[in-house]
Protein backbone atom coordinates (compact mmCIF):
# COMPACT_ATOMS: atom_id res chain seq x y z
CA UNK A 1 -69.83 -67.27 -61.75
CA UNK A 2 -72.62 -64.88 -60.81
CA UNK A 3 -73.05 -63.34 -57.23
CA UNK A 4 -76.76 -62.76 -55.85
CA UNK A 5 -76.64 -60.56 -53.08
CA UNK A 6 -78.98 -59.42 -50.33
CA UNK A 7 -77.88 -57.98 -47.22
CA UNK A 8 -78.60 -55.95 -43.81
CA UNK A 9 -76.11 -54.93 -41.39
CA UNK A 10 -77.84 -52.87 -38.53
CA UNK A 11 -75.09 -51.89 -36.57
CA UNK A 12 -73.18 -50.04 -39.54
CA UNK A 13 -76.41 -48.86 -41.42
CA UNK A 14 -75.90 -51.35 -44.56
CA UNK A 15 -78.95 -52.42 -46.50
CA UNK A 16 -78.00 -53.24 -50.27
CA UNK A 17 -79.28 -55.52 -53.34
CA UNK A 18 -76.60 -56.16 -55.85
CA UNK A 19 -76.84 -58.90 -59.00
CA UNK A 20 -73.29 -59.56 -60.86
CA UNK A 21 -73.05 -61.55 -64.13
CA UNK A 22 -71.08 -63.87 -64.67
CA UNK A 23 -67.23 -62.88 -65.51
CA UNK A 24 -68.11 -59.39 -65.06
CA UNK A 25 -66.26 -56.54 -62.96
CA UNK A 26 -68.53 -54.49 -60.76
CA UNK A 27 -66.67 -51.38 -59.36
CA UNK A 28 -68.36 -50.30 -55.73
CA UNK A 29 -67.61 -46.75 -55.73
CA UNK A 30 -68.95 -44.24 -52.70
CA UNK A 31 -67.68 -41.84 -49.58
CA UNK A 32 -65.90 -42.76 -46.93
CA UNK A 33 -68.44 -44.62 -44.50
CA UNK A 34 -71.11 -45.28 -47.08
CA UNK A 35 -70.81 -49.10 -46.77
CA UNK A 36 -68.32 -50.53 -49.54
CA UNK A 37 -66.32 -52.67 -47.70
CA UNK A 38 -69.08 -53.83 -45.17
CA UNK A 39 -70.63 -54.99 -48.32
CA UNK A 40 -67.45 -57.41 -49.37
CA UNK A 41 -66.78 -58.59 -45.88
CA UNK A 42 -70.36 -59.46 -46.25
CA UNK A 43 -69.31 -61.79 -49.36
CA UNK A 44 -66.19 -63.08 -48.26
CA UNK A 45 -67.71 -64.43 -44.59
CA UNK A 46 -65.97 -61.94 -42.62
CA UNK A 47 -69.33 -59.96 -41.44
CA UNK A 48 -72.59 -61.75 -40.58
CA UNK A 49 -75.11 -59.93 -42.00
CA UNK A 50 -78.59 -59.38 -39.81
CA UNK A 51 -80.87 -60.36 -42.83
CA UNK A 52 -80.46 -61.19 -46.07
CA UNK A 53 -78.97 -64.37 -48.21
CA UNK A 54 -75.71 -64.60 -50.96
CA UNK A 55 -75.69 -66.93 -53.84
CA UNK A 56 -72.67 -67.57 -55.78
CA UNK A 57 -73.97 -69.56 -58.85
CA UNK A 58 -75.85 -72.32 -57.60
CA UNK A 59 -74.36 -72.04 -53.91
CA UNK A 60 -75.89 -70.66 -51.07
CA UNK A 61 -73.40 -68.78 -49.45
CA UNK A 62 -75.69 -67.32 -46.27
CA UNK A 63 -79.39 -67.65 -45.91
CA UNK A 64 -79.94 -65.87 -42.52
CA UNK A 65 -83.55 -67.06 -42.59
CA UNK A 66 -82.96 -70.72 -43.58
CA UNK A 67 -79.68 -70.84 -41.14
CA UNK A 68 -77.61 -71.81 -43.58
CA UNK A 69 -74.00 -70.09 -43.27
CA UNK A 70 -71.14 -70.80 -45.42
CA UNK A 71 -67.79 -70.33 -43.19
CA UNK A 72 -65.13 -68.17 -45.21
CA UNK A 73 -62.78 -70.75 -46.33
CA UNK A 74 -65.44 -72.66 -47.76
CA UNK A 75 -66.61 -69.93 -50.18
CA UNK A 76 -64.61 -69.85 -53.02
CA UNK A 77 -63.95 -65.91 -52.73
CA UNK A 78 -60.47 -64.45 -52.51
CA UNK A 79 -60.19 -60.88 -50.21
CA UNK A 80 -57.55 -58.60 -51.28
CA UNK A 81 -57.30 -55.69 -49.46
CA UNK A 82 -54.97 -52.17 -49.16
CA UNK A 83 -52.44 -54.43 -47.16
CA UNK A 84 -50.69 -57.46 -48.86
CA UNK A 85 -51.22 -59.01 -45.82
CA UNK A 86 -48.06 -61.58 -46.90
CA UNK A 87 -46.42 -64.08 -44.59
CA UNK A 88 -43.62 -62.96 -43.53
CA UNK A 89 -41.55 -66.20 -42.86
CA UNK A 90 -42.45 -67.29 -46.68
CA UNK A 91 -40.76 -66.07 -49.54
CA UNK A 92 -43.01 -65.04 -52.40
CA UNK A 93 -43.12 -68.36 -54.13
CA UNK A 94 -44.59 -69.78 -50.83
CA UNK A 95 -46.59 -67.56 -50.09
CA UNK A 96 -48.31 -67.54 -53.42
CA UNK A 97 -48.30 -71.79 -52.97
CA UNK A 98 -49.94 -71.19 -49.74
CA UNK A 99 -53.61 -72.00 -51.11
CA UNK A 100 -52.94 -74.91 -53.60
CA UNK A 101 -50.91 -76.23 -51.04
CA UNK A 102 -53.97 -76.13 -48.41
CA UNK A 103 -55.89 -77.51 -51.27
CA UNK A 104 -54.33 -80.62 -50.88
CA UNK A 105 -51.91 -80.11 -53.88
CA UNK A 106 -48.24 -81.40 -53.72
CA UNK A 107 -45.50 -79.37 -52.63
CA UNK A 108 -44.19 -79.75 -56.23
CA UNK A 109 -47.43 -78.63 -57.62
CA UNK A 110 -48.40 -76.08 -55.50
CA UNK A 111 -44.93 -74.26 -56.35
CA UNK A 112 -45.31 -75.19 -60.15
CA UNK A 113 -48.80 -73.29 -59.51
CA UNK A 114 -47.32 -70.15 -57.89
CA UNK A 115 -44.61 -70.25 -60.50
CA UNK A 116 -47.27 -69.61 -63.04
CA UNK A 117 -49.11 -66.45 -61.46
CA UNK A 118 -46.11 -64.76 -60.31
CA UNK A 119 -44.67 -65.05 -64.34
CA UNK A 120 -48.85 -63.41 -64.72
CA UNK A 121 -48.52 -61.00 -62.43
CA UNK A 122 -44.95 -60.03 -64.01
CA UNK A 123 -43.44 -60.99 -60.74
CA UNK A 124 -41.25 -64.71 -61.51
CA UNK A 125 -37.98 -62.69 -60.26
CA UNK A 126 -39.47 -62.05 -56.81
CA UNK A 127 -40.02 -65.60 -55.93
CA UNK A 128 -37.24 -66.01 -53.24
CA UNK A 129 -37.79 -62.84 -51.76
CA UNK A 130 -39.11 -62.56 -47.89
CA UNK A 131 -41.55 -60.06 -47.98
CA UNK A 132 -39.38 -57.20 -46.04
CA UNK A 133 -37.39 -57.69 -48.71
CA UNK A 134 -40.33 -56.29 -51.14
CA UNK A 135 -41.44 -52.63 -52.04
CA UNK A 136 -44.85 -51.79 -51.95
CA UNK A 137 -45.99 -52.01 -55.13
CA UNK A 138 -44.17 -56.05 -55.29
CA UNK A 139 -45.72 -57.04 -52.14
CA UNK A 140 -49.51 -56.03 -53.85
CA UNK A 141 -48.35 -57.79 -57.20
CA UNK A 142 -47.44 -61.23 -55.05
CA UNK A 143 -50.98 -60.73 -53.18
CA UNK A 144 -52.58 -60.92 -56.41
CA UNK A 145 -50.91 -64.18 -57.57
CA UNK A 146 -51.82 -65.72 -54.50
CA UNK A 147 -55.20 -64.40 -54.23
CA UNK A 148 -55.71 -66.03 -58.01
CA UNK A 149 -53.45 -69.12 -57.40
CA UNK A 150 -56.12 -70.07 -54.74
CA UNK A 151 -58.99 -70.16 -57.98
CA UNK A 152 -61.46 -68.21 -56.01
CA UNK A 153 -64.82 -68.32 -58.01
CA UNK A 154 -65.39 -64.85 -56.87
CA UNK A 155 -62.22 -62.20 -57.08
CA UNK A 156 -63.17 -59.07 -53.74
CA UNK A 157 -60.71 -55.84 -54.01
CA UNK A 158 -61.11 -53.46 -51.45
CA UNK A 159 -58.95 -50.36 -52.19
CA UNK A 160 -55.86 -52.71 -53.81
CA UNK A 161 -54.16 -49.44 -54.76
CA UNK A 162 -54.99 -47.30 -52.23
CA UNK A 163 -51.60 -47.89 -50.01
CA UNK A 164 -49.56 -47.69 -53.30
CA UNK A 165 -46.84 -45.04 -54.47
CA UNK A 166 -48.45 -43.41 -57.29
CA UNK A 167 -45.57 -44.16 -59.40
CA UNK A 168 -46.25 -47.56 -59.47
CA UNK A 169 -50.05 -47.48 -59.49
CA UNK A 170 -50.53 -47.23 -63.55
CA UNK A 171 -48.60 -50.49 -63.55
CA UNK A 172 -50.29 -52.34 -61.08
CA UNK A 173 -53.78 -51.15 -63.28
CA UNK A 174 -52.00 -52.69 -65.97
CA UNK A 175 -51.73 -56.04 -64.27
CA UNK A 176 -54.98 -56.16 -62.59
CA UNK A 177 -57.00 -55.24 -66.10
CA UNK A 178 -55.01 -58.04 -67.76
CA UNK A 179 -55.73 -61.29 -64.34
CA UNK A 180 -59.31 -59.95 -64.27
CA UNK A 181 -60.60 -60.78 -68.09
CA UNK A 182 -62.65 -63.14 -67.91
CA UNK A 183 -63.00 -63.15 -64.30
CA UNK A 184 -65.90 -62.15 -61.92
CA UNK A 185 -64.83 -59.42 -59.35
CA UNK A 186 -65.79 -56.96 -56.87
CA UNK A 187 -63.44 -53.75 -56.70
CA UNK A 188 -63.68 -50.90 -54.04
CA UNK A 189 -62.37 -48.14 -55.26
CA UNK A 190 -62.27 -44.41 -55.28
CA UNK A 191 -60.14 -43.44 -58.19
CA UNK A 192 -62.86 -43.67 -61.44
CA UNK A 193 -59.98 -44.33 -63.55
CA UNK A 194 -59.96 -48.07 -62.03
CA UNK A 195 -64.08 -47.80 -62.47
CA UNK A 196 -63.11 -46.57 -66.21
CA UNK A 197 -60.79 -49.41 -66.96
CA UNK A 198 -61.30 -52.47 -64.62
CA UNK A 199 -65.09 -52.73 -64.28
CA UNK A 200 -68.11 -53.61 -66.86
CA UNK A 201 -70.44 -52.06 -64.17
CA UNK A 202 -70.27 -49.05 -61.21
CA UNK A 203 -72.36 -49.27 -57.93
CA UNK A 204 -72.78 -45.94 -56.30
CA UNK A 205 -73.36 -46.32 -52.58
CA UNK A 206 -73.66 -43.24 -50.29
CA UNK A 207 -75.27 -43.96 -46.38
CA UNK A 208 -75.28 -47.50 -46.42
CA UNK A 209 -77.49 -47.85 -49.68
CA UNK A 210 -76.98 -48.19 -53.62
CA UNK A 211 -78.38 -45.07 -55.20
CA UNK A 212 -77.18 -45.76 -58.86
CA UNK A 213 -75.72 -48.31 -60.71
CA UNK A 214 -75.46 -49.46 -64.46
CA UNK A 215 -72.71 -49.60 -67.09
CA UNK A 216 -69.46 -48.11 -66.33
CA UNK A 217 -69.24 -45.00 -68.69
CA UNK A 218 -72.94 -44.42 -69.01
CA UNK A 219 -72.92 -44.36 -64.92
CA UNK A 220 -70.02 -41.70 -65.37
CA UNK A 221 -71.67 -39.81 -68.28
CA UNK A 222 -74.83 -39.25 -66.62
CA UNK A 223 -74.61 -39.80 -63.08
CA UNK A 224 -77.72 -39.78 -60.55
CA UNK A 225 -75.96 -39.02 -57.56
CA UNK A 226 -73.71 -36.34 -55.55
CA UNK A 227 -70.99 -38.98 -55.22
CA UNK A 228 -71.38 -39.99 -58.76
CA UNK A 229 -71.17 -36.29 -60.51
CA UNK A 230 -68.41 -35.93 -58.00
CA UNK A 231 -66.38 -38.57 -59.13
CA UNK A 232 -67.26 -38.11 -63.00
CA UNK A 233 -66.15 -34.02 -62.29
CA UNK A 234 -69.48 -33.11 -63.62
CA UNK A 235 -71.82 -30.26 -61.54
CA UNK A 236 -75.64 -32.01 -60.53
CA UNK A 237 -78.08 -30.18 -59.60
CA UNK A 238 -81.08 -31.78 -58.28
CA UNK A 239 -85.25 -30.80 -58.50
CA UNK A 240 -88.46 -30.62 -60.33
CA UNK A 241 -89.34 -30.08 -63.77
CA UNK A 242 -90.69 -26.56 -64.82
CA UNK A 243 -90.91 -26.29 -68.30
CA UNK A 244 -87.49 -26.61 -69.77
CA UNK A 245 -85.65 -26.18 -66.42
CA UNK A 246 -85.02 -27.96 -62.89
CA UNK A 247 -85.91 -25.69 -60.05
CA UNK A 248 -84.11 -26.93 -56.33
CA UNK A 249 -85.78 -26.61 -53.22
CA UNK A 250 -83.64 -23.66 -52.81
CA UNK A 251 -85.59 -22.12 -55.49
CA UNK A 252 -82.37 -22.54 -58.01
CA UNK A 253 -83.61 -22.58 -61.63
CA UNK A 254 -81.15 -24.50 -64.03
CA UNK A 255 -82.61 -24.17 -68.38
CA UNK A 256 -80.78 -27.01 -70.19
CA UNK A 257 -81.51 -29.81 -73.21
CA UNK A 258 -83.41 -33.45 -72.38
CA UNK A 259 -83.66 -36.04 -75.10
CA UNK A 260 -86.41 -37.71 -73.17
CA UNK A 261 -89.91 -36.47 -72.44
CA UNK A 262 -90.20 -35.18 -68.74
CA UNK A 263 -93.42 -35.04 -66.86
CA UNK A 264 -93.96 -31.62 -64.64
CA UNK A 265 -93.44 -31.46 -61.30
CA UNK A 266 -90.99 -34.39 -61.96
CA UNK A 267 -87.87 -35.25 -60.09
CA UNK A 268 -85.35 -34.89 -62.43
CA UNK A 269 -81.33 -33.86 -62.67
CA UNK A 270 -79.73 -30.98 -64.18
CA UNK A 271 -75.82 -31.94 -65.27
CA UNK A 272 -73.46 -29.73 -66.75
CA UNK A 273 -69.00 -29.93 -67.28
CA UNK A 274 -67.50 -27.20 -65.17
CA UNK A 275 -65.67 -26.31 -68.04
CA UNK A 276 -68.64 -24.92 -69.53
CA UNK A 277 -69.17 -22.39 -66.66
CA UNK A 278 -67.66 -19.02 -67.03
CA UNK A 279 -66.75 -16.65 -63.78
CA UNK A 280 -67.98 -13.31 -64.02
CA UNK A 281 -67.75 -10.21 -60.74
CA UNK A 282 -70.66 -8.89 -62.47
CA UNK A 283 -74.14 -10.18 -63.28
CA UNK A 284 -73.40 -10.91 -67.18
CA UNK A 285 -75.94 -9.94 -69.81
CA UNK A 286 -76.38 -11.50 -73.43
CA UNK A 287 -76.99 -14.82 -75.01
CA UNK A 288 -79.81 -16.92 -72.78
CA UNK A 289 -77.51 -18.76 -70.36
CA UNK A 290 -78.42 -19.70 -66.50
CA UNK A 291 -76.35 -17.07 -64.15
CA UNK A 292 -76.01 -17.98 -60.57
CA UNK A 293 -75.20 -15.69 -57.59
CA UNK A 294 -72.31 -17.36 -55.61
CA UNK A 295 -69.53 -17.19 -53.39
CA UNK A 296 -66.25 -18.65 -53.71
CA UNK A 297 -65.26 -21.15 -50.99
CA UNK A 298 -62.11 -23.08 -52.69
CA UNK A 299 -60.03 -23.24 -55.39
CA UNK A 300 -57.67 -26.37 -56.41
CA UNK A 301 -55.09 -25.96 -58.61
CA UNK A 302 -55.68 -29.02 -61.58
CA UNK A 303 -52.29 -28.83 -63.93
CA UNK A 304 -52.86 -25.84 -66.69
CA UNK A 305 -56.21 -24.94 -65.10
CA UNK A 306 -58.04 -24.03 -61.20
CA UNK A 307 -60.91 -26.02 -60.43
CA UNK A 308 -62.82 -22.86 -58.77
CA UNK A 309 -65.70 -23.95 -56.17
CA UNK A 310 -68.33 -21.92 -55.25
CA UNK A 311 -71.18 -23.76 -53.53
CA UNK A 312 -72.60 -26.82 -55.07
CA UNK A 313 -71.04 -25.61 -58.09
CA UNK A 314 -67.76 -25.97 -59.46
CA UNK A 315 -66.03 -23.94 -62.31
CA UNK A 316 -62.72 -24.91 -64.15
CA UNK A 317 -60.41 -21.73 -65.30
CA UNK A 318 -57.34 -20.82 -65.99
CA UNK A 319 -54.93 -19.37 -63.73
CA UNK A 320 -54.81 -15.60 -65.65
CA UNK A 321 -58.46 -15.87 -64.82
CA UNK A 322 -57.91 -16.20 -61.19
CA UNK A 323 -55.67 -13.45 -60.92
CA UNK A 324 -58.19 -11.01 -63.16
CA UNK A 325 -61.07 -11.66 -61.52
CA UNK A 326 -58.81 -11.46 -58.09
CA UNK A 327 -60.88 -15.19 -57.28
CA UNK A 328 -60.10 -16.19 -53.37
CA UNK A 329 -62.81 -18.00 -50.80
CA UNK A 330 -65.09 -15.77 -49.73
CA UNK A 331 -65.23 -13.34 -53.12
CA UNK A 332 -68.81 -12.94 -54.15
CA UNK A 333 -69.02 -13.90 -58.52
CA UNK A 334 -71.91 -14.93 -60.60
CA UNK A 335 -71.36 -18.81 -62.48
CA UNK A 336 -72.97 -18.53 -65.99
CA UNK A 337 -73.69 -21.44 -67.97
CA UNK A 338 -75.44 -21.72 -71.85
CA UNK A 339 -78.40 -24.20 -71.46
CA UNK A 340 -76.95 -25.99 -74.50
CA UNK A 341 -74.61 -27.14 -71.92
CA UNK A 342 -76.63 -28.62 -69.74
CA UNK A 343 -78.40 -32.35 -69.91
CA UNK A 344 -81.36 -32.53 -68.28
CA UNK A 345 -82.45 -35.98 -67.36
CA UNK A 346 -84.69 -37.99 -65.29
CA UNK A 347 -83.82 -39.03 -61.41
C-alpha cells in the first residue's frame, strides 16, 4: 500500500513531502526536535496538520483544502511507539485480540488471530501473562502482534527500541526485520543499524524539513547532511568547488576525488572516514594530503580505538596515540588527511 504525503504543521515548524512504495520500509532518521514523530502522528490522525493532504493507496486520508478528514480508527495505520502502551487488565492473548475483536470478529477468532502473531512474534508462551507480569523487551514483542493482528495497511514505529535493555534489542531487530517483509512501514529511529537492516529507504529530517533521502546504504555511503554524516560516522564538510577542492565559508580548503563532473563555484560536499585522518602536534610535511589547524574539544572512547573530536572534524585513534600525543580538550593538533581519501560530491 503506498503512502502520499504532504504536510504543514505551524506550531512545531513541520513542512515535509514524503512518497513510500508500496511494501517498502522508509526509516525517518533526524535530531531530537527535527520533526519525526510530528510527521507519523500526522499519518496516524493524531495531529491535524495546517495544510497539506495524505493518501494511502487510493484513500484520502486528510485533504485540509477539500475538508475531508479521516478520524484515526478509520485509517488503517497501526502506531507503535517507545511504550507498549498494553492493557493492563488483559493478558497478552487479549490484548493482542483487542483489534480483531473490535473488528467485529468472534471471540473464538479474534483469540485464534492473536494466537497466530504472538507464535510470529516468538511470544505464544506469554499469552496468559498480565502485562506487569512482562519485562520490557516482552511487553514491545506483544505490542507488535497486536499492532499487526489489527492488519493495518500502513505499519508507524516511532522509536520501538528506544525504551529497551540493550540486551534484548538485537532480538527484537530480529523480529521486527522478519513481521515487516513484505509490509509497508514508517520507522523513527536513531540507531542506523535499524536504518541498515529494517528499511529499503532513509529520510533525513533536521528543523522540521527533509534534507536527504534515497536508498538506505547509498543515503549512508554518501550522505548530504550534518545529521546524515553524523549518523553514517563519516566527517562532511560543506562549500564551493575550486578546482579539485571544496572551500567553506570559513575559508577551509578540503582536495579530494569526484567521479562526477563539478561545475565551479558549485555547492558541493567534501566526505571523508575518520579513520583516514591522522593526529599530528606539529604541522606535518610530505605526501599532498589536506592538514587542518584544530583544537581538541572531546574524545569518546569506541572499544579498541578513541573517536578524537576536534571541531567539525572527527579523528578515530588508538589509545597509545592518545597518550603520545598527550590528546585532552583544549590541546591544539593539526588533522591530516590524503585527498585519495576524500569523495567529493555534489550537494
Amino acid at each position: 500500500m503506498s503512502l502520499h504525503l504532504e504536510a504543514t504543521v505551524a506550531d512545531r515548524g513541520v513542512d515535509v513531502s514524503l512518497d513510500i512504495g508500496a511494501h517498502k520500509v522508509v526509516a525517518i532518521l533526524g535530531p531530537n526536535g527535527a520533526g519525526k514523530s510530528t510527521v507519523l502522528a500526522a499519518i496516524a490522525g493524531v495531529v491535524r496538520p495546517d495544510t497539506g493532504r495524505a493518501i494511502l493507496g487510493d484513500d484520502v486520508l486528510f485533504d485540509v483544502a477539500a475538508g475531508t478528514w479521516q478520524p484515526a480508527y478509520a485509517r488503517g495505520t497501526a502506531l507503535l511507539a517507545q511504550d507498549p502502551l498494553l492493557f493492563p487488565h488483559l493478558d497478552a492473548l487479549d490484548n493482542v485480540a483487542f483489534g480483531p475483536r473490535s473488528a467485529g470478529r468472534t471471540r473464538a477468532q479474534s483469540r485464534a488471530t492473536a494466537m497466530t502473531w504472538l507464535a510470529e512474534v516468538d511470544a505464544a508462551e506469554l499469552a496468559g501473562r498480565r502485562p506487569s507480569e512482562l519485562s520490557g523487551g516482552q511487553a514491545q514483542r506483544i505490542a507488535v502482534a497486536r499492532a499487526l493482528a489489527a492488519e493495518p495497511r500502513l505499519l508507524l514505529l516511532d522509536e520501538p527500541m528506544a525504551a529497551l535493555d540493550i540486551t534484548v534489542v538485537p532480538a527484537m531487530r530480529q523480529v521486527l526485520r522478519r513481521v515487516l517483509a513484505d509490509r509497508t512501514a514508517v520507522i523513527v529511529t536513531h540507531d542506523v543499524l535499524d536504518a541498515l537492516l529494517l528499511a529499503d529507504r532513509v529520510v533525513v529530517m533536521e528543523a522540521g524539513r527533509i534534507v536527504e533521502s534515497g536508498p538506505t546504504r547509498d543515503v549512508l555511503a554518501r550522505p548530504r547532511s550534518a545529521f546524515g554524516a553524523n549518523i553514517a560516522g563519516l566527517n562532511l564538510v560543506r562549500g564551493r568547488v575550486e578546482g579539485g577542492a571544496v572551500r567553506t565559508p570559513e575559508g577551509l580548503v578540503v582536495s579530494g576525488l569526484s567521479d562526477e563532473e563539478l561545475a565551479p563555484d558549485a555547492t558541493a560536499l567534501a566526505v571523508f572516514s575518520p579513520s583516514a585522518v591522522s593526529i599530528f602536534l606539529q604541522r606535518p610535511a610530505g605526501s599532498p594530503r589536506n592538514v587542518i589547524a584544530a583544537t581538541v574539544t572531546e574524545l569518546e572512547p569506541r572499544g579498541a580505538q578513541v573517536r578524537v573530536r576536534a571541531g567539525a572534524i572527527s579523528a578515530d585513534v588508538t589509545a597509545p596515540v592518545v597518550a603520545e600525543l598527550d590528546l585532552a580538550p583544549g590541546a591544539g593538533v593539526f588533522l591530516a588527511v590524503k585527498a585519495s581519501e576524500v569523495a567529493i560530491y555534489g550537494a
